[in-house]
C-alpha atoms as a PDB file:
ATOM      1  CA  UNK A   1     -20.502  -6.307 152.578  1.00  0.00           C
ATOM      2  CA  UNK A   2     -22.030  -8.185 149.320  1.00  0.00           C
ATOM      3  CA  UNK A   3     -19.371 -10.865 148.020  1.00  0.00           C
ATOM      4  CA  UNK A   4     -19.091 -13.819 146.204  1.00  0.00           C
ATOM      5  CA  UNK A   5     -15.292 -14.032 146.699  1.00  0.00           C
ATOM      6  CA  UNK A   6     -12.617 -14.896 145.426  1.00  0.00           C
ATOM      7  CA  UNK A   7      -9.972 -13.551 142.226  1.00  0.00           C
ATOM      8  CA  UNK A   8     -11.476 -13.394 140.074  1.00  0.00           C
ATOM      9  CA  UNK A   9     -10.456 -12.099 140.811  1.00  0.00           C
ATOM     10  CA  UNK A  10      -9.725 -13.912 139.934  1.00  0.00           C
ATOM     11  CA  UNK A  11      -9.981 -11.393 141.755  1.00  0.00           C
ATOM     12  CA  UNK A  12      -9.791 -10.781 140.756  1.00  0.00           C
ATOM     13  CA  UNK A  13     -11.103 -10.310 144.764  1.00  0.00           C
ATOM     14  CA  UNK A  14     -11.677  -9.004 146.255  1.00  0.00           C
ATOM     15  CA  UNK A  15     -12.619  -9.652 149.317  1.00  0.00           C
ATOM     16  CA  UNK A  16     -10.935 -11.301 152.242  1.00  0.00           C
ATOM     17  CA  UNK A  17     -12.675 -14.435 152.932  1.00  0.00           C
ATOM     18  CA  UNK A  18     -13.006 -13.697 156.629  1.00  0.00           C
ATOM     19  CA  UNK A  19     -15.331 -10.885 155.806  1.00  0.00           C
ATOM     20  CA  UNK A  20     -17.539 -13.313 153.767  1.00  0.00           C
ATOM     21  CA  UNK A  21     -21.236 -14.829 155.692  1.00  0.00           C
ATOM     22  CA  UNK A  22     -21.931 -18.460 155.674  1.00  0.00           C
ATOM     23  CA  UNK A  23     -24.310 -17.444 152.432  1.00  0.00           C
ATOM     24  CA  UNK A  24     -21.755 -15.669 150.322  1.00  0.00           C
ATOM     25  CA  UNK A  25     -19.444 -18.574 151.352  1.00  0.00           C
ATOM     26  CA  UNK A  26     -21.276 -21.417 149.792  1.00  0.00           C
ATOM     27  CA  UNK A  27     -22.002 -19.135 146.595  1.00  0.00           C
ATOM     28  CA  UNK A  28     -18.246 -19.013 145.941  1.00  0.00           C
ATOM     29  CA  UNK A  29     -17.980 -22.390 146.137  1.00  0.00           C
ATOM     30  CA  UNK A  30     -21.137 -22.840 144.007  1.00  0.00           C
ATOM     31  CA  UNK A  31     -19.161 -20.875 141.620  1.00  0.00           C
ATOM     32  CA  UNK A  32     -16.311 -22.330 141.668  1.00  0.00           C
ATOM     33  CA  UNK A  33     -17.632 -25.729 141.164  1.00  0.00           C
ATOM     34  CA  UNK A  34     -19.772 -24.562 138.149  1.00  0.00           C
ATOM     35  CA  UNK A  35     -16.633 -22.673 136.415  1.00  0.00           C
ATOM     36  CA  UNK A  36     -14.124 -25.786 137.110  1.00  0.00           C
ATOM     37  CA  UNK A  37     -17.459 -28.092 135.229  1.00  0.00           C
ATOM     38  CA  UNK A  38     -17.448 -25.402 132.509  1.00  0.00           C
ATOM     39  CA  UNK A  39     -13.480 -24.537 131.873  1.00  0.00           C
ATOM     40  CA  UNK A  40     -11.765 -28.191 133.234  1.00  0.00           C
ATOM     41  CA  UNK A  41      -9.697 -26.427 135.402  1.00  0.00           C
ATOM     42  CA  UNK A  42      -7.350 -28.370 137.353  1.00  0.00           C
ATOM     43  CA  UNK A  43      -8.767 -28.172 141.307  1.00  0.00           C
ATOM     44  CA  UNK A  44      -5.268 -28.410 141.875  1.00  0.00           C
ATOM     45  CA  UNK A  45      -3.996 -25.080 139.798  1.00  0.00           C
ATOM     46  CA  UNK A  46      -7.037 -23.172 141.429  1.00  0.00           C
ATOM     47  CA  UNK A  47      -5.941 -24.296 145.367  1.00  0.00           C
ATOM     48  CA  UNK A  48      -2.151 -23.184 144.839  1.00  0.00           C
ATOM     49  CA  UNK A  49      -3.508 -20.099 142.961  1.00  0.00           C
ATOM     50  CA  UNK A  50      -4.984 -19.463 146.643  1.00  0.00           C
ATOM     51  CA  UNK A  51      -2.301 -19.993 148.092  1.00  0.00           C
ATOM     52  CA  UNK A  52      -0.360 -17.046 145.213  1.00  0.00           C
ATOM     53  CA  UNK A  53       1.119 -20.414 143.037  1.00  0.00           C
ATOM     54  CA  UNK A  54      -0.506 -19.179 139.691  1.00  0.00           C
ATOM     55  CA  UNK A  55       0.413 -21.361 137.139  1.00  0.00           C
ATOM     56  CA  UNK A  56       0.313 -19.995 133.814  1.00  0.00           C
ATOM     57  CA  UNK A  57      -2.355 -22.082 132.210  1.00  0.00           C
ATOM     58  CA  UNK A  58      -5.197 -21.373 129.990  1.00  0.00           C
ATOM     59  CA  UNK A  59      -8.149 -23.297 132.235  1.00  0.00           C
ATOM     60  CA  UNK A  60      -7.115 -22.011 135.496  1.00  0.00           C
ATOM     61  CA  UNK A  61      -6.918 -18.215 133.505  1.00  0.00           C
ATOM     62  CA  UNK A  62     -10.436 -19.117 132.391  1.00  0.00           C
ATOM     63  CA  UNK A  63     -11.650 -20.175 136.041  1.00  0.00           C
ATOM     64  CA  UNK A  64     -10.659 -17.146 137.109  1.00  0.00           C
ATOM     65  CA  UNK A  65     -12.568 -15.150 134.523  1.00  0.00           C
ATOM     66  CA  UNK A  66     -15.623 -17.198 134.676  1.00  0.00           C
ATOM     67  CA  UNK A  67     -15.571 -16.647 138.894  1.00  0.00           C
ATOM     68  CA  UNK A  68     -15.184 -13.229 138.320  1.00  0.00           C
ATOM     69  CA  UNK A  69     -17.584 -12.629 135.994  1.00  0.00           C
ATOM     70  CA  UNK A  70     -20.198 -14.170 138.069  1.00  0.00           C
ATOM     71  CA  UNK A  71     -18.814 -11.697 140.874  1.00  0.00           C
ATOM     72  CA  UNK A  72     -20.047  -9.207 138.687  1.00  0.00           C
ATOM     73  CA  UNK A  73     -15.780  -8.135 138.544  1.00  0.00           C
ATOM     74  CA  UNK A  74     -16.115  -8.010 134.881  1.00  0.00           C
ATOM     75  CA  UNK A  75     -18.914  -8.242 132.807  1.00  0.00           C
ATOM     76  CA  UNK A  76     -20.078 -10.521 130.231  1.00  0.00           C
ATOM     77  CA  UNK A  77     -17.743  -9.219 127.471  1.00  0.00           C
ATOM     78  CA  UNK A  78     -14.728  -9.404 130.070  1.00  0.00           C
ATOM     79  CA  UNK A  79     -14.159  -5.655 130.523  1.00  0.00           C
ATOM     80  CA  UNK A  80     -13.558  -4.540 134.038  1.00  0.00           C
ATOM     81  CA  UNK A  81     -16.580  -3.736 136.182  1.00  0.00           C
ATOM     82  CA  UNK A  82     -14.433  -0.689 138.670  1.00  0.00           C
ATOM     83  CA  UNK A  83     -17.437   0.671 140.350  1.00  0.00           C
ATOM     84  CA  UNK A  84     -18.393  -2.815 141.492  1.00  0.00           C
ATOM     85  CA  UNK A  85     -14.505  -3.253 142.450  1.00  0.00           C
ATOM     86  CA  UNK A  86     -14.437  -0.007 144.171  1.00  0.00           C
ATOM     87  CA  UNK A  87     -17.010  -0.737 145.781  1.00  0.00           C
ATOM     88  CA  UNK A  88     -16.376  -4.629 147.092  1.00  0.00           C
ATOM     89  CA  UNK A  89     -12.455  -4.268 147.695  1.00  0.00           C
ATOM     90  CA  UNK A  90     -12.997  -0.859 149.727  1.00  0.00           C
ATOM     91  CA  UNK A  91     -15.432  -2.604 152.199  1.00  0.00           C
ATOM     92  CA  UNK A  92     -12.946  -5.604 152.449  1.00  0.00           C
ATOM     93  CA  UNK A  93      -9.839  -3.446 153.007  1.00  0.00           C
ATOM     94  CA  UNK A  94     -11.326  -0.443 155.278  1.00  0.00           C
ATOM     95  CA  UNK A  95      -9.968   1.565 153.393  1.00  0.00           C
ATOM     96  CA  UNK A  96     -11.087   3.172 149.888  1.00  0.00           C
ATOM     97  CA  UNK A  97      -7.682   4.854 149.358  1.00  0.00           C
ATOM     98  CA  UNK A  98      -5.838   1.842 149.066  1.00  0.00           C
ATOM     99  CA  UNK A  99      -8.705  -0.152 147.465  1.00  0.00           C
ATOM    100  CA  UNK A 100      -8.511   3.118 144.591  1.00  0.00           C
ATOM    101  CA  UNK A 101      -4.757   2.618 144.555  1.00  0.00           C
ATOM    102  CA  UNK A 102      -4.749  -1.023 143.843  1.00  0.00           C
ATOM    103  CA  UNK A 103      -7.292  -0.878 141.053  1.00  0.00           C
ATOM    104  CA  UNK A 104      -5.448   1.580 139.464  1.00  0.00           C
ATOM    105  CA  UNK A 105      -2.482  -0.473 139.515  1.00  0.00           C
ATOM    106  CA  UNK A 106      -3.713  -3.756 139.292  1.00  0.00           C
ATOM    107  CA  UNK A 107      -7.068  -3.525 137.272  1.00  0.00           C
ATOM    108  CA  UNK A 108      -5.742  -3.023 134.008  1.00  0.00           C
ATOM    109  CA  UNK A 109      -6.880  -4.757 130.622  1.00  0.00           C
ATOM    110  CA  UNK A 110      -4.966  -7.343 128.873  1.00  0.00           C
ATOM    111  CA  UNK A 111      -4.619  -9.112 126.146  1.00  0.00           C
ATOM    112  CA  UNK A 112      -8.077 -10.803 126.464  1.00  0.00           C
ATOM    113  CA  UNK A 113     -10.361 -11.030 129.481  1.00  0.00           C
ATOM    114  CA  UNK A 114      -9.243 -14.125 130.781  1.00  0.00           C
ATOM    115  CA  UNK A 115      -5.362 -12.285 130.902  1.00  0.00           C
ATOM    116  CA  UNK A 116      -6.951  -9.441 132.500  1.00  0.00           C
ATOM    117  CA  UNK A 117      -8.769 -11.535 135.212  1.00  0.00           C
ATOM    118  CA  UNK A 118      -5.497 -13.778 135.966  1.00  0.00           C
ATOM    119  CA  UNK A 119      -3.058 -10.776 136.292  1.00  0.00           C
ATOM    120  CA  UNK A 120      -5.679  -8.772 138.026  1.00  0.00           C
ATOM    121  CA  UNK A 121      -5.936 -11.129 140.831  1.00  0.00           C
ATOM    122  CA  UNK A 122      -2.139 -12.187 140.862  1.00  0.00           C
ATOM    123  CA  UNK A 123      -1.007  -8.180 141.320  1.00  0.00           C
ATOM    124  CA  UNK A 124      -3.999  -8.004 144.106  1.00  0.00           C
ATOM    125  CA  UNK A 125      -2.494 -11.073 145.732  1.00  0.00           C
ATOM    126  CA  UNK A 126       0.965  -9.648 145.429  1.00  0.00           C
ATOM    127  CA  UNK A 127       0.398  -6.336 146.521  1.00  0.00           C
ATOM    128  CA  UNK A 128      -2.206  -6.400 149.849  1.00  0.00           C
ATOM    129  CA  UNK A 129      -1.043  -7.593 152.731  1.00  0.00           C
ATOM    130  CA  UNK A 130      -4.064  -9.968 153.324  1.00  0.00           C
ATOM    131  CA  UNK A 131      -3.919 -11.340 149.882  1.00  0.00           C
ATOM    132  CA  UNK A 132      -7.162 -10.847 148.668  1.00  0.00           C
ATOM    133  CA  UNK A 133      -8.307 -13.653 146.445  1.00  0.00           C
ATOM    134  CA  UNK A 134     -11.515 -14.342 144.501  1.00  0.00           C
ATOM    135  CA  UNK A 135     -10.592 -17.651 143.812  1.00  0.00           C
END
């Protein structure tokens, strides 16, 4: 499986990190460092969001968007990518049903793209039992 977790994902994830090689590993955190230099994220804001703590504030919503764009989540205009989250959430979870399920609950537009990215990967983290993250 082909991931650059974690979110956006953001997850708008999704992928659990366990299912991740050393290489897709230090990409994430490649993007994550670039996308806390370009929004000013707190560091802080994005490790509780791992942990399902998401703060309602406008960097960390922009982290997440910037991660998951880079994911290839959602594309440069923001709008959600579901092939490529059919495709990366089924091969995390085992189990395309649920994966379909989810992104029909979960991947749904917002106000703006960085709304969309934030709830996205709050309702994935909510609703699987792994909490798959992007962030």
């Amino acid at each position: 499986m082909k991931l650059f977790i974690s979110f956006l994902i953001v997850a708008i994830v999704c992928c659990a990190n366990a299912e991740l090689t050393a290489e897709q590993k230090e990409k994430v955190k490649g993007y994550h460092k670039e996308c806390i230099d370009v929004t000013g994220a707190n560091p802080d804001l994005v490790k509780q969001a791992r942990e399902g703590k998401f703060a309602d504030d406008e960097k960390l919503k922009n982290h997440i968007l910037c991660v998951s764009k880079k994911i290839g989540f959602q594309n440069d205009a923001g709008d959600i990518q579901t092939d490529v989250l059919k495709h990366k959430l089924g091969a995390a979870l085992g189990d395309q049903a649920v994966a379909d399920q989810l992104i029909s609950t979960c991947a749904q537009p917002k106000a703006n793209p960085a709304e969309t990215a934030f709830q996205t990967l709050k309702c994935y983290y909510e609703k699987t039992p792994t909490h798959v993250s992007f962030i």
